[in-house]
PDB file of N, CA and C in Angstrom:
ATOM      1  N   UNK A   1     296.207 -28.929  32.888  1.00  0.00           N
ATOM      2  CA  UNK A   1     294.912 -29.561  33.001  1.00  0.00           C
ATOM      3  C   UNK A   1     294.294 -29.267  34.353  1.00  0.00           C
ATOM      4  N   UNK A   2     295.267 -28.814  35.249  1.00  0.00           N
ATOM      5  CA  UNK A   2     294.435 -28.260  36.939  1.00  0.00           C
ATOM      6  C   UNK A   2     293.491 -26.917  36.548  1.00  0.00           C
ATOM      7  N   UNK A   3     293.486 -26.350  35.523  1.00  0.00           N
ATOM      8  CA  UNK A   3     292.320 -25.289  35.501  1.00  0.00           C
ATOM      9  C   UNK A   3     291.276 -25.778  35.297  1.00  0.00           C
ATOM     10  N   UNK A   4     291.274 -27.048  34.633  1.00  0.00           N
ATOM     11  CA  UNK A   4     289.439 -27.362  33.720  1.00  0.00           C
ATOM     12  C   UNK A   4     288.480 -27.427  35.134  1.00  0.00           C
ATOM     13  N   UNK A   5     287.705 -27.015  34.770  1.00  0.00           N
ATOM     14  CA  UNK A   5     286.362 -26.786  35.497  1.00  0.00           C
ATOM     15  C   UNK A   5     285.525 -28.105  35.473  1.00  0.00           C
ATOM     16  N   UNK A   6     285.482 -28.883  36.118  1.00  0.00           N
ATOM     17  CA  UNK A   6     284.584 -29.792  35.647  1.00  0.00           C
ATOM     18  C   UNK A   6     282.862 -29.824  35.806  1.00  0.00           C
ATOM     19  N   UNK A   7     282.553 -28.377  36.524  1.00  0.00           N
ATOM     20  CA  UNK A   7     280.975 -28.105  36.370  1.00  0.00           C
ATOM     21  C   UNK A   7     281.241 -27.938  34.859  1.00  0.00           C
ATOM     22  N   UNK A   8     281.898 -27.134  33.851  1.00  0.00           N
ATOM     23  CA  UNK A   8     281.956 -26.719  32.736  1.00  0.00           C
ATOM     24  C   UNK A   8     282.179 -27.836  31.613  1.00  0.00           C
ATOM     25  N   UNK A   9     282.857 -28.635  32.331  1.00  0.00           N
ATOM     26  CA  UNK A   9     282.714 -29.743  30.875  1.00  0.00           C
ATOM     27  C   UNK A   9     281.520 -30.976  31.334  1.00  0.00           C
ATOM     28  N   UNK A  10     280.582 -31.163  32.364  1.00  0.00           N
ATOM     29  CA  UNK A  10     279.866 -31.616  32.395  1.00  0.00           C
ATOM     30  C   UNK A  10     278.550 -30.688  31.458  1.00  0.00           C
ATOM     31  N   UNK A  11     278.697 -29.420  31.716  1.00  0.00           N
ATOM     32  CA  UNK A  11     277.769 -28.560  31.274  1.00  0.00           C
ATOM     33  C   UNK A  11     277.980 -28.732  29.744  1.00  0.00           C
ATOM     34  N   UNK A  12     278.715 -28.452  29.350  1.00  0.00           N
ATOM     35  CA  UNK A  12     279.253 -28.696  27.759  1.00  0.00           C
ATOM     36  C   UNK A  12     279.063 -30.374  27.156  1.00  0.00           C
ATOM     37  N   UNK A  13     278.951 -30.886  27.719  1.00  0.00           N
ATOM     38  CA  UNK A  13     278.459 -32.689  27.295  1.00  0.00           C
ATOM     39  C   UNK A  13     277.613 -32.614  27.387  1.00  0.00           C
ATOM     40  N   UNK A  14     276.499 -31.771  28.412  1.00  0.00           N
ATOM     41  CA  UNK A  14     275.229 -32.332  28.382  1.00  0.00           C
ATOM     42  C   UNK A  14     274.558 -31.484  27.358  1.00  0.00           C
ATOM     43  N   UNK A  15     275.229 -30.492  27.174  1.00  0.00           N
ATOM     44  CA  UNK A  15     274.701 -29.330  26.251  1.00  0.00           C
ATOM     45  C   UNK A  15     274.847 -30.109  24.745  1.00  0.00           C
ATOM     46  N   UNK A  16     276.030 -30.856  24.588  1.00  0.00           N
ATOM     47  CA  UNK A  16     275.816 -31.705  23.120  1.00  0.00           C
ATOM     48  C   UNK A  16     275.135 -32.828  23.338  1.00  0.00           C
ATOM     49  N   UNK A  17     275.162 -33.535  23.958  1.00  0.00           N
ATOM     50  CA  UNK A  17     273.564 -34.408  24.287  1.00  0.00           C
ATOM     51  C   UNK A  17     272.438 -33.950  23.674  1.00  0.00           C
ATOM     52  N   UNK A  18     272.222 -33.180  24.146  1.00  0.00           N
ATOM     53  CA  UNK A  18     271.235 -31.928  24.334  1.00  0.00           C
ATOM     54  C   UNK A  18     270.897 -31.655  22.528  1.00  0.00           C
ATOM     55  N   UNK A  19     271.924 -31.139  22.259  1.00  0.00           N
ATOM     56  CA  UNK A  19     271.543 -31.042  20.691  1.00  0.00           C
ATOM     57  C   UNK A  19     271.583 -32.258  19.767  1.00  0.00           C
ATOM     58  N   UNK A  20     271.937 -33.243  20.297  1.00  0.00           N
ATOM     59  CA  UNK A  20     272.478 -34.467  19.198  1.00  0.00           C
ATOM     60  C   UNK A  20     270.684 -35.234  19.580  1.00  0.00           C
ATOM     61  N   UNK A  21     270.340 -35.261  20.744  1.00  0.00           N
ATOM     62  CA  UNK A  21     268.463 -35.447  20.896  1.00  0.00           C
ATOM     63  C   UNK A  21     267.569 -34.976  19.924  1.00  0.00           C
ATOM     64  N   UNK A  22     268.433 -33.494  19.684  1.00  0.00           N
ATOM     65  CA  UNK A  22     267.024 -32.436  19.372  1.00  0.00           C
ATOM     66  C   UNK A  22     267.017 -32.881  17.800  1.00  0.00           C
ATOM     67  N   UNK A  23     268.323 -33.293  17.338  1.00  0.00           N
ATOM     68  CA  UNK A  23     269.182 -33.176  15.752  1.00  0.00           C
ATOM     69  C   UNK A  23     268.132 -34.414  15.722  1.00  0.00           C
ATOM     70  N   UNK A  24     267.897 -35.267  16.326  1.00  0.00           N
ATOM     71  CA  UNK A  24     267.475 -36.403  16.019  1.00  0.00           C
ATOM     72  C   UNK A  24     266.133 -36.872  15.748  1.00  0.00           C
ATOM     73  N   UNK A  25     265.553 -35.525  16.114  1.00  0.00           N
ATOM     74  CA  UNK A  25     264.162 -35.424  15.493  1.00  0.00           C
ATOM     75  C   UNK A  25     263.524 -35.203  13.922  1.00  0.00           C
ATOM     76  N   UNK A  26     264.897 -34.922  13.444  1.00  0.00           N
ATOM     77  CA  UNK A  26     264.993 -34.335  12.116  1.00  0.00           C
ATOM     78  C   UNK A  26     265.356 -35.388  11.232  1.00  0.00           C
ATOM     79  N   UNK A  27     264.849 -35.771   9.697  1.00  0.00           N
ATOM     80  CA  UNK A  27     265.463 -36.158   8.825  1.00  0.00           C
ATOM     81  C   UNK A  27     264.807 -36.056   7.366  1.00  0.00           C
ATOM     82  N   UNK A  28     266.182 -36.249   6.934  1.00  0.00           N
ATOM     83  CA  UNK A  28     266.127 -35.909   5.416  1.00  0.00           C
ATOM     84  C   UNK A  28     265.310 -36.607   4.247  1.00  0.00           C
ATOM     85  N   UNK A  29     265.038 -36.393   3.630  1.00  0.00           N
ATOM     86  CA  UNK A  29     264.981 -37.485   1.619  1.00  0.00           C
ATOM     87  C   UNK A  29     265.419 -36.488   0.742  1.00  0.00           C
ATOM     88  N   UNK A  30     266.581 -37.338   0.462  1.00  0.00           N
ATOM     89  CA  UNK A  30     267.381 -36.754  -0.944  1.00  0.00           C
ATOM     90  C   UNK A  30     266.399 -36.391  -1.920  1.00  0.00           C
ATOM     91  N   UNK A  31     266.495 -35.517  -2.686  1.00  0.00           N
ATOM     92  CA  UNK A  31     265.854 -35.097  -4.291  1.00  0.00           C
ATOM     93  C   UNK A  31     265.976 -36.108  -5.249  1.00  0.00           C
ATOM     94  N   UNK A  32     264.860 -36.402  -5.512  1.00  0.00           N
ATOM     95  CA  UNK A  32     264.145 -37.491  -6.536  1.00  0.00           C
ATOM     96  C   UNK A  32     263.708 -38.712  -5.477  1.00  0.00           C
ATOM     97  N   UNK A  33     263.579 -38.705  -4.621  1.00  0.00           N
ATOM     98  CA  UNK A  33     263.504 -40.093  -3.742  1.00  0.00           C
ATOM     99  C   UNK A  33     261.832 -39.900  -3.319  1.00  0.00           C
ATOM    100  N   UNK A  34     261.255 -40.307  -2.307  1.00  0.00           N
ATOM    101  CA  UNK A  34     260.369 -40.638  -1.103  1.00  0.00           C
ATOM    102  C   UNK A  34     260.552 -41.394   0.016  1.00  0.00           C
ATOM    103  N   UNK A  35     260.455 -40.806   0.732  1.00  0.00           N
ATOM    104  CA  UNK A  35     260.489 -42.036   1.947  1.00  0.00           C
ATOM    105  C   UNK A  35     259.232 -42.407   2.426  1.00  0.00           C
ATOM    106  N   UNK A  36     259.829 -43.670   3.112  1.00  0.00           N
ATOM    107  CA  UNK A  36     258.259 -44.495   3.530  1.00  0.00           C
ATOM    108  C   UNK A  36     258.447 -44.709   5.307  1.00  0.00           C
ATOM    109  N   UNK A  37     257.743 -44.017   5.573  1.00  0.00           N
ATOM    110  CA  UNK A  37     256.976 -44.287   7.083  1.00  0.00           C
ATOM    111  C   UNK A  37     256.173 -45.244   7.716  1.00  0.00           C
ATOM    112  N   UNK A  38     257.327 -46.175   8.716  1.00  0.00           N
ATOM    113  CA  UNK A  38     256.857 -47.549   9.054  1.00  0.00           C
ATOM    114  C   UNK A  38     256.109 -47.027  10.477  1.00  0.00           C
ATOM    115  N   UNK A  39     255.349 -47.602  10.674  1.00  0.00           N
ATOM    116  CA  UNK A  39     254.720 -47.733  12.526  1.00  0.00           C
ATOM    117  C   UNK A  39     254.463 -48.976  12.713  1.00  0.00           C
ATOM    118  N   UNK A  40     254.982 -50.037  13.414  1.00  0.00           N
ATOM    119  CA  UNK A  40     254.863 -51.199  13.735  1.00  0.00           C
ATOM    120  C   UNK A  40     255.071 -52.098  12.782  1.00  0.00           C
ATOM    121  N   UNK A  41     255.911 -51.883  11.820  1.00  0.00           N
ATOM    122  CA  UNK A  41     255.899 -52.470  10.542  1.00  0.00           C
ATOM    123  C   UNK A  41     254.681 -52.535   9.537  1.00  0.00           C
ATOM    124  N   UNK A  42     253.674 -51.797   9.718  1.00  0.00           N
ATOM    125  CA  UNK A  42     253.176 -51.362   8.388  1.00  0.00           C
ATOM    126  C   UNK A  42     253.341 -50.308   8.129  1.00  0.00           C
ATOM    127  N   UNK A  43     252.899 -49.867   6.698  1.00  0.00           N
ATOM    128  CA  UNK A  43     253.639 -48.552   5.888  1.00  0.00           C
ATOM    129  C   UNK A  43     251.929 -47.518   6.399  1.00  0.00           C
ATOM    130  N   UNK A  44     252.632 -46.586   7.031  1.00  0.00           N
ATOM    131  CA  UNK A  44     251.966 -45.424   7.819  1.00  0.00           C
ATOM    132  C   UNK A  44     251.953 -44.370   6.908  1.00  0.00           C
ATOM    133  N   UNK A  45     252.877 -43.749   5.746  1.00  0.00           N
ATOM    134  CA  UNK A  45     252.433 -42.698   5.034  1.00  0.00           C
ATOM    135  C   UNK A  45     254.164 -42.818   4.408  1.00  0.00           C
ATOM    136  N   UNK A  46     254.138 -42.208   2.782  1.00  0.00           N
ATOM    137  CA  UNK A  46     255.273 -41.908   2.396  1.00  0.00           C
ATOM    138  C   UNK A  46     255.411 -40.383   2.224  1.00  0.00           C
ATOM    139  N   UNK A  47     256.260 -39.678   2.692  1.00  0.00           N
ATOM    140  CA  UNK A  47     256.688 -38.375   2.587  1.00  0.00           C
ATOM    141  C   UNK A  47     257.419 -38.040   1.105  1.00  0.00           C
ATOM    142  N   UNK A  48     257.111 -37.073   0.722  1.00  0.00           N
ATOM    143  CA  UNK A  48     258.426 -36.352  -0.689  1.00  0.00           C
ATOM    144  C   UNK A  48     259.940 -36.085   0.051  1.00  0.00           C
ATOM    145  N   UNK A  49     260.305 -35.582  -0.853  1.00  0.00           N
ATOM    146  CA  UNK A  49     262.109 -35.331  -0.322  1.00  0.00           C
ATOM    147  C   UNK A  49     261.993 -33.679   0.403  1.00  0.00           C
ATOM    148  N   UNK A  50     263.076 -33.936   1.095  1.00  0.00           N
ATOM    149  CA  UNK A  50     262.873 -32.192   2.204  1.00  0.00           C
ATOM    150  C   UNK A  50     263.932 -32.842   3.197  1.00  0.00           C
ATOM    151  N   UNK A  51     263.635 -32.103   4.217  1.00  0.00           N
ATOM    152  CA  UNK A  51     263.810 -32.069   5.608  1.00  0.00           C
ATOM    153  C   UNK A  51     262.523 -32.050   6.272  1.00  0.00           C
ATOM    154  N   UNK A  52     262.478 -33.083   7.180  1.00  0.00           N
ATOM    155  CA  UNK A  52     260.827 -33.824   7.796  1.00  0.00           C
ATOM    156  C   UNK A  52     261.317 -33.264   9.288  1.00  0.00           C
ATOM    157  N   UNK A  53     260.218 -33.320  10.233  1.00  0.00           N
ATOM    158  CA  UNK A  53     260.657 -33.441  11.850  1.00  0.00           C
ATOM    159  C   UNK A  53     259.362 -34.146  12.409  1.00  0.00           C
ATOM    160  N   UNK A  54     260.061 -35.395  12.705  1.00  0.00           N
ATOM    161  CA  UNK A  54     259.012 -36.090  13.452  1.00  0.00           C
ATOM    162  C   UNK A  54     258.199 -35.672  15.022  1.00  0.00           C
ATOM    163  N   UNK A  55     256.967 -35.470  14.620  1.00  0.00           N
ATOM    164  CA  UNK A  55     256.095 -34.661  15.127  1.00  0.00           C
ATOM    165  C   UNK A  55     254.818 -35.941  16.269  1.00  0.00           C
ATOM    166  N   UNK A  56     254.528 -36.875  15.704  1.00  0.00           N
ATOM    167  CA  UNK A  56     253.750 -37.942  15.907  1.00  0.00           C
ATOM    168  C   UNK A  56     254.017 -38.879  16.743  1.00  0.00           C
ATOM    169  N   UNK A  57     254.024 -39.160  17.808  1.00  0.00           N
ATOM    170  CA  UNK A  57     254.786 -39.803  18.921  1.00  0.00           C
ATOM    171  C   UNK A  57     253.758 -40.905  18.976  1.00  0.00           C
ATOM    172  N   UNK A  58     253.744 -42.022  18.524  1.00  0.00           N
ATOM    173  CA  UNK A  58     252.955 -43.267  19.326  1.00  0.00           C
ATOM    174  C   UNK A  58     253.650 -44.239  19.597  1.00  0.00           C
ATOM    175  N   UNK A  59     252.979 -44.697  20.881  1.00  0.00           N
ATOM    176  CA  UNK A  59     253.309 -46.267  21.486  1.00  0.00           C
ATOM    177  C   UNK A  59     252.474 -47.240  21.294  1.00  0.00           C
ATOM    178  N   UNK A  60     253.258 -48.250  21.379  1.00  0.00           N
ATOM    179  CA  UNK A  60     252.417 -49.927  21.080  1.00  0.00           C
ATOM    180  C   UNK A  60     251.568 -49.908  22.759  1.00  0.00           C
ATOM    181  N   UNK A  61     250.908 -50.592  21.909  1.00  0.00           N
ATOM    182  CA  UNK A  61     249.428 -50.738  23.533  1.00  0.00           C
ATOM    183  C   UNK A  61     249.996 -51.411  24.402  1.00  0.00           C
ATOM    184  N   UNK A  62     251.084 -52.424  24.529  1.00  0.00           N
ATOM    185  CA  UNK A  62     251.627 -52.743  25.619  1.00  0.00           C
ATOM    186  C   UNK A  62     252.130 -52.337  26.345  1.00  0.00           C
ATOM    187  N   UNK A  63     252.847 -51.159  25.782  1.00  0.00           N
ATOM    188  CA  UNK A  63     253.693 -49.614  26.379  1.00  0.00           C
ATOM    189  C   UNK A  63     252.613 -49.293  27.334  1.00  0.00           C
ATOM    190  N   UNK A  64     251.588 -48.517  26.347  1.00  0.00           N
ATOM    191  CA  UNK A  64     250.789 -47.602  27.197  1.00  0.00           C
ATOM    192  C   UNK A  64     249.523 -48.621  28.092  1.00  0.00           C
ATOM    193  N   UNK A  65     249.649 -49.884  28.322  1.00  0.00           N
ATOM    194  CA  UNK A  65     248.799 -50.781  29.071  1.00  0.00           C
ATOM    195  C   UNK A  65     249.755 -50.465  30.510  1.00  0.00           C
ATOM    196  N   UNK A  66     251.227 -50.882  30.040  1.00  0.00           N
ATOM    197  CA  UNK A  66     252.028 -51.028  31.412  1.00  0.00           C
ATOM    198  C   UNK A  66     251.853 -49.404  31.951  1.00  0.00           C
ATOM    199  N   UNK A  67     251.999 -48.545  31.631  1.00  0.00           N
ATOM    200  CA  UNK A  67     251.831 -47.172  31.898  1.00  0.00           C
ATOM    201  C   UNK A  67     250.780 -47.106  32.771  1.00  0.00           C
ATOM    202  N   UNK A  68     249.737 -47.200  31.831  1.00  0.00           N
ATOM    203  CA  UNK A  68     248.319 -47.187  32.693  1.00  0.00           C
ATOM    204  C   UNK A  68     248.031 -48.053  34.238  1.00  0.00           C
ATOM    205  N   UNK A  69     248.838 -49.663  34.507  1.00  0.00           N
ATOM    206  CA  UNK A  69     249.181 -50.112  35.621  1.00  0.00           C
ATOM    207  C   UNK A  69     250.213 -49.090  36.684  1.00  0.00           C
ATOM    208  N   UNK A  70     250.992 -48.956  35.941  1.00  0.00           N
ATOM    209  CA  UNK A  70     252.034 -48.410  36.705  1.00  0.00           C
ATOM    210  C   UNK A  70     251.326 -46.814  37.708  1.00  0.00           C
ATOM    211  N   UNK A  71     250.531 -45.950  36.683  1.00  0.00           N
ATOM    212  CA  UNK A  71     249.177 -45.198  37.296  1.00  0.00           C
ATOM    213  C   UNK A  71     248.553 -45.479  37.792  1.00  0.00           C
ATOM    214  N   UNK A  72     247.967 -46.564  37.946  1.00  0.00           N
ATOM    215  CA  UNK A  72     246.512 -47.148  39.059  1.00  0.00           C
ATOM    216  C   UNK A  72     247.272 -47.844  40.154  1.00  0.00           C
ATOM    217  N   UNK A  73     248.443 -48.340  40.136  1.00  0.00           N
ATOM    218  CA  UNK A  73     249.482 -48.884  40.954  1.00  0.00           C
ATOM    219  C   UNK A  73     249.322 -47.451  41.834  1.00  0.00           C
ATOM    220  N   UNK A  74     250.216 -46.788  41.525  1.00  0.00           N
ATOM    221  CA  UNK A  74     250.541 -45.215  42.316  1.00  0.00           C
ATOM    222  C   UNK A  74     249.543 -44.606  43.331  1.00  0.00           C
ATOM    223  N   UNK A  75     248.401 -44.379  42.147  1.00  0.00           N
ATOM    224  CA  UNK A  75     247.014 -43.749  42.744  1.00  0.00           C
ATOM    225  C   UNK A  75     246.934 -44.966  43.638  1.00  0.00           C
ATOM    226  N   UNK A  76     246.639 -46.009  43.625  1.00  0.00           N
ATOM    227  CA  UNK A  76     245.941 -47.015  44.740  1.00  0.00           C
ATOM    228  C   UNK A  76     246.854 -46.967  46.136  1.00  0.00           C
ATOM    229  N   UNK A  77     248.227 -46.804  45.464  1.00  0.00           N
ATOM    230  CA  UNK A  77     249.323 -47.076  47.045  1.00  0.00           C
ATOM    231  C   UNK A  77     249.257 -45.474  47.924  1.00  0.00           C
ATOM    232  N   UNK A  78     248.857 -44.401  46.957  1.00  0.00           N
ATOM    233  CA  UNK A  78     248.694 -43.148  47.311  1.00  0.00           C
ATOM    234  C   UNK A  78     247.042 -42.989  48.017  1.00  0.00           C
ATOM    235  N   UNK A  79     246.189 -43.725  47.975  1.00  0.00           N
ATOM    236  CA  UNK A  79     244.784 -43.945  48.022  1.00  0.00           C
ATOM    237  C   UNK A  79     245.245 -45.010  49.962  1.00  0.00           C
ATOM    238  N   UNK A  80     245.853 -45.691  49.927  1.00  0.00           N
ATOM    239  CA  UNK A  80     246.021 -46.594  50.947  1.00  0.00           C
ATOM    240  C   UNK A  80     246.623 -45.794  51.978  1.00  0.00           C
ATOM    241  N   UNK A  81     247.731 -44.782  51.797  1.00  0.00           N
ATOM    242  CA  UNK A  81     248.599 -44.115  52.187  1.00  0.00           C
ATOM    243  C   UNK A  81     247.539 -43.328  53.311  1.00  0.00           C
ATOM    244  N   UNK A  82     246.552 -42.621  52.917  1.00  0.00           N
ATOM    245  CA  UNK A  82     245.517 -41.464  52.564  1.00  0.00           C
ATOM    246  C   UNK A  82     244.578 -42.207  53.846  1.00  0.00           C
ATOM    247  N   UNK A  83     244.182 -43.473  53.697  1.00  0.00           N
ATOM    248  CA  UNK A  83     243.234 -43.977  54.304  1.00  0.00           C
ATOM    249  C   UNK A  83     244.136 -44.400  55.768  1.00  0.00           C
ATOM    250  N   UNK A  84     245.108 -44.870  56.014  1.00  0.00           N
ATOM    251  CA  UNK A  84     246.393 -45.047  56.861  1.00  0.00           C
ATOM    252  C   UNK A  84     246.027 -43.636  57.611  1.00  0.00           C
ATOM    253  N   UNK A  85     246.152 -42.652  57.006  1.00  0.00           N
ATOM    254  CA  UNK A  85     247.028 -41.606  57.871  1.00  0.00           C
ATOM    255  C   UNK A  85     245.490 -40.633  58.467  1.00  0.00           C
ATOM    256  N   UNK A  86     244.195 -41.240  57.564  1.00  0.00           N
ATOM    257  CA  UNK A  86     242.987 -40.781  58.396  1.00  0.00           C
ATOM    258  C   UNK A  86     242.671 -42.079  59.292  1.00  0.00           C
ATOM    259  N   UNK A  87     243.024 -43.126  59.493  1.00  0.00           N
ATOM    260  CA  UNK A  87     242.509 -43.912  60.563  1.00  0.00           C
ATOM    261  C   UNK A  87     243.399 -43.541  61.915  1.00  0.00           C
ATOM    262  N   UNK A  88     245.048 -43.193  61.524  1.00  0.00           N
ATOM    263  CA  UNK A  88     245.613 -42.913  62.845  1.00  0.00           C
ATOM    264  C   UNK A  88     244.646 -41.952  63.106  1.00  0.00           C
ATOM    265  N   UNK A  89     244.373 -40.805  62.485  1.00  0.00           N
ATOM    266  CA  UNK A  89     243.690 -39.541  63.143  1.00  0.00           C
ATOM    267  C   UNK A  89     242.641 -39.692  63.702  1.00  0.00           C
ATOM    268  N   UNK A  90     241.875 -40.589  62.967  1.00  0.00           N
ATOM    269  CA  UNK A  90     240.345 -40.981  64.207  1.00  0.00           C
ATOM    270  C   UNK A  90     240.691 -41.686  65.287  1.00  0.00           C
ATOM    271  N   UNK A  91     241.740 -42.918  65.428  1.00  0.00           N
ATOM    272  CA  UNK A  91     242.555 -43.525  66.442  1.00  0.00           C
ATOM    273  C   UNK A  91     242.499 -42.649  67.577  1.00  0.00           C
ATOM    274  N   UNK A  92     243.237 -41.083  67.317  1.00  0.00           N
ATOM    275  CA  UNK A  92     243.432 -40.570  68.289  1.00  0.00           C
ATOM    276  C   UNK A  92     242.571 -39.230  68.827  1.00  0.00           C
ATOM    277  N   UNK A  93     241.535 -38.903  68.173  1.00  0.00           N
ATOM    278  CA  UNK A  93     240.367 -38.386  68.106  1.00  0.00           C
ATOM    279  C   UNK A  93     239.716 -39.499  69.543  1.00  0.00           C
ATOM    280  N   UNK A  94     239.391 -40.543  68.933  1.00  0.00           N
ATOM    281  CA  UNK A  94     238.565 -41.539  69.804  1.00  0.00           C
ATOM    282  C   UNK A  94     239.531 -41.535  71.058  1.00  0.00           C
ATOM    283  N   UNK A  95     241.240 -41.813  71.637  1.00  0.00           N
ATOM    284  CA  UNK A  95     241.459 -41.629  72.525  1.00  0.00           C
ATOM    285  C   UNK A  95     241.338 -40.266  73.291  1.00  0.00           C
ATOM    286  N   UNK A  96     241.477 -39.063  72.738  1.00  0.00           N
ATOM    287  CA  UNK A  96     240.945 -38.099  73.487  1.00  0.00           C
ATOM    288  C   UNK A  96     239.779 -37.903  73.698  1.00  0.00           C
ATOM    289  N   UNK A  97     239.009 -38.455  73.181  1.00  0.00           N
ATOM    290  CA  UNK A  97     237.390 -38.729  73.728  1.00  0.00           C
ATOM    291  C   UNK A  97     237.376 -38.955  74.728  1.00  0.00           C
ATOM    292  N   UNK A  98     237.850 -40.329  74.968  1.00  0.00           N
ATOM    293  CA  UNK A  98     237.763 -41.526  75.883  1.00  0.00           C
ATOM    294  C   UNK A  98     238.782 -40.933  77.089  1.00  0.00           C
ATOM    295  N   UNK A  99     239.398 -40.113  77.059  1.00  0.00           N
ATOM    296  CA  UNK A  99     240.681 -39.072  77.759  1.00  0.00           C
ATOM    297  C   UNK A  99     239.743 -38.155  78.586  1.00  0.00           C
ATOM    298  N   UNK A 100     239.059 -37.725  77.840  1.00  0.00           N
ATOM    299  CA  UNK A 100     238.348 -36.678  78.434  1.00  0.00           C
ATOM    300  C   UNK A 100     236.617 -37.013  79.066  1.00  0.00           C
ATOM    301  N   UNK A 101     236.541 -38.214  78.821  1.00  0.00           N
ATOM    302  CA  UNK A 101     235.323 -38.653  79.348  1.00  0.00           C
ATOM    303  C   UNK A 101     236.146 -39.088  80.350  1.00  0.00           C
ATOM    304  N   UNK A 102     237.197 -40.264  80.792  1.00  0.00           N
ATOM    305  CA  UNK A 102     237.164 -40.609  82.185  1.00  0.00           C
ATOM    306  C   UNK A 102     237.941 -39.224  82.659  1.00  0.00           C
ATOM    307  N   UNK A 103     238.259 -38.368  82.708  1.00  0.00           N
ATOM    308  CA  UNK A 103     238.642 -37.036  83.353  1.00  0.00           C
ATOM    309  C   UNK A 103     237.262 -36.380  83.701  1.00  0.00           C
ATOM    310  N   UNK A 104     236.396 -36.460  83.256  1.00  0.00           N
ATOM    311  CA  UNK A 104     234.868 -35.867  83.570  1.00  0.00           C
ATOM    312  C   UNK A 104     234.233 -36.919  84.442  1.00  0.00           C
ATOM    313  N   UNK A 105     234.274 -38.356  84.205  1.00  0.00           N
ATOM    314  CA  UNK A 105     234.057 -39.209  85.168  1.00  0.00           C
ATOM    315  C   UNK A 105     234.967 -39.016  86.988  1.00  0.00           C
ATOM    316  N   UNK A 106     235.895 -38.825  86.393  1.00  0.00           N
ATOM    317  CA  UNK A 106     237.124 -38.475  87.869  1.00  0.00           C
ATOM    318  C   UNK A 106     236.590 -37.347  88.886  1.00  0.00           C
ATOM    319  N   UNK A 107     236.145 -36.111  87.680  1.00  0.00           N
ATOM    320  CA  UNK A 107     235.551 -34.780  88.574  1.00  0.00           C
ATOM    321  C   UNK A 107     234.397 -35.192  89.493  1.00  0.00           C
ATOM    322  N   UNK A 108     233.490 -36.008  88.158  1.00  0.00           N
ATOM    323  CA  UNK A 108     232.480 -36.748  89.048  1.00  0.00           C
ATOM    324  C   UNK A 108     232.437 -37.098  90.278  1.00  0.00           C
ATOM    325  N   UNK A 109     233.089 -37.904  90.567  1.00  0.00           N
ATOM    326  CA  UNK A 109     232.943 -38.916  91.404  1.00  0.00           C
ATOM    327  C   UNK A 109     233.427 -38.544  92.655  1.00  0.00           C
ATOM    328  N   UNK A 110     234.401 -37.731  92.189  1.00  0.00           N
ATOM    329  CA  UNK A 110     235.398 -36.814  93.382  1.00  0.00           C
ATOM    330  C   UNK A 110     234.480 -35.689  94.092  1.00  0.00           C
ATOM    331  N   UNK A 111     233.442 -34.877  92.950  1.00  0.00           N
ATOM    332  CA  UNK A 111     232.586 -34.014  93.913  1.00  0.00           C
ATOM    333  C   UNK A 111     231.562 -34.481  94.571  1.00  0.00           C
ATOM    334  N   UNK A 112     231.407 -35.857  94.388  1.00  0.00           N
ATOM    335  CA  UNK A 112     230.093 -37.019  94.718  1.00  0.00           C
ATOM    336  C   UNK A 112     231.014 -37.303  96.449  1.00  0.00           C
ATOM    337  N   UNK A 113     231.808 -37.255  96.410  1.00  0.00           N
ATOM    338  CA  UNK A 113     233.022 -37.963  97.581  1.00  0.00           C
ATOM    339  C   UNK A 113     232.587 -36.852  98.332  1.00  0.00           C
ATOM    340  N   UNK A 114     233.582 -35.912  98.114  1.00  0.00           N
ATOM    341  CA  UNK A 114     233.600 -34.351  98.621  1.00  0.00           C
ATOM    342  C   UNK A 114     231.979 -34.349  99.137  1.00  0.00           C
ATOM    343  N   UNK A 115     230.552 -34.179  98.575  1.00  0.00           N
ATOM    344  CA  UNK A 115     229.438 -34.233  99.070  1.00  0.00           C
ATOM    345  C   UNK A 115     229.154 -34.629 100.476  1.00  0.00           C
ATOM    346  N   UNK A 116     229.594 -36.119  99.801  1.00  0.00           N
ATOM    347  CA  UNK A 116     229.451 -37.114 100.593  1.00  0.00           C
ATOM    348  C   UNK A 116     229.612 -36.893 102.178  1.00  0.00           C
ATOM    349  N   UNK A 117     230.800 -36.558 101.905  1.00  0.00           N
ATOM    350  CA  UNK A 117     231.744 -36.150 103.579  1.00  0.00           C
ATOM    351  C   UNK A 117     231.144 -35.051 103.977  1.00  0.00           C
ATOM    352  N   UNK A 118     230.762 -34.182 103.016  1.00  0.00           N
ATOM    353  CA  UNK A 118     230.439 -32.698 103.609  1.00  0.00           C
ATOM    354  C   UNK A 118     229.206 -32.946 104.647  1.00  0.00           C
ATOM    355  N   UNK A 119     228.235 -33.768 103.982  1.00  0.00           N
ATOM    356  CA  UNK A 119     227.284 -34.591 104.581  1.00  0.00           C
ATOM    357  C   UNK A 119     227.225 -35.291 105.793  1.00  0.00           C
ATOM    358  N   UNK A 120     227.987 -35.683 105.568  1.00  0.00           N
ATOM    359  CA  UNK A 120     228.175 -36.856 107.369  1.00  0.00           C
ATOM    360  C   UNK A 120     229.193 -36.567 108.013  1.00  0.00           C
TER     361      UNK A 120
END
């Protein structure tokens, strides 16, 4: 048992997973029968006998209500995120403003000095 591979038998389980999902899309009606197709407990359509593959995917509106929260949830915390990370940036926009105005005030005042003296 020290040879088994266990990437290989994880790969091999998920691989029958894998088909026992897909198998499960499929089903039968014996010859001479019909089957009847429920959606929420009313009768949605009866099929003849064959092999069917369910094709028609719907959810109850409570499903797709919470869905739709769970989306405007996202977008809004992704929307907040967005507005966060442009206020730091004007934050520091406005301090290098304010950086570079009293550094232009400093030159100022310093060649106003310098004048000054040159003067008297």
């Amino acid at each position: 048992m020290g040879n088994v591979n266990f990437k290989m038998v994880v790969a091999g389980f998920a691989g029958l997973m894998a088909f026992w999902v897909l198998l499960s899309f499929f089903f039968t009606i014996d010859a001479g029968e019909r089957g009847v197709i429920l959606r929420f407990g009313a009768v949605n359509r009866v099929v003849p006998e064959g092999i069917h593959v369910i094709t028609d995917f719907e959810f109850s509106p409570e499903f797709n209500r919470a869905i739709e929260s769970k989306q405007t949830a996202e977008q809004l915390a992704l929307k907040a995120k967005r507005d966060l990370d442009r206020i730091k940036v004007e934050a520091q926009q406005k301090i290098a403003t304010a950086q570079a105005e009293a550094e232009a005030l400093r030159s100022s005042a310093a060649g106003r000095v310098a004048r000054a003296r040159a003067a008297a």
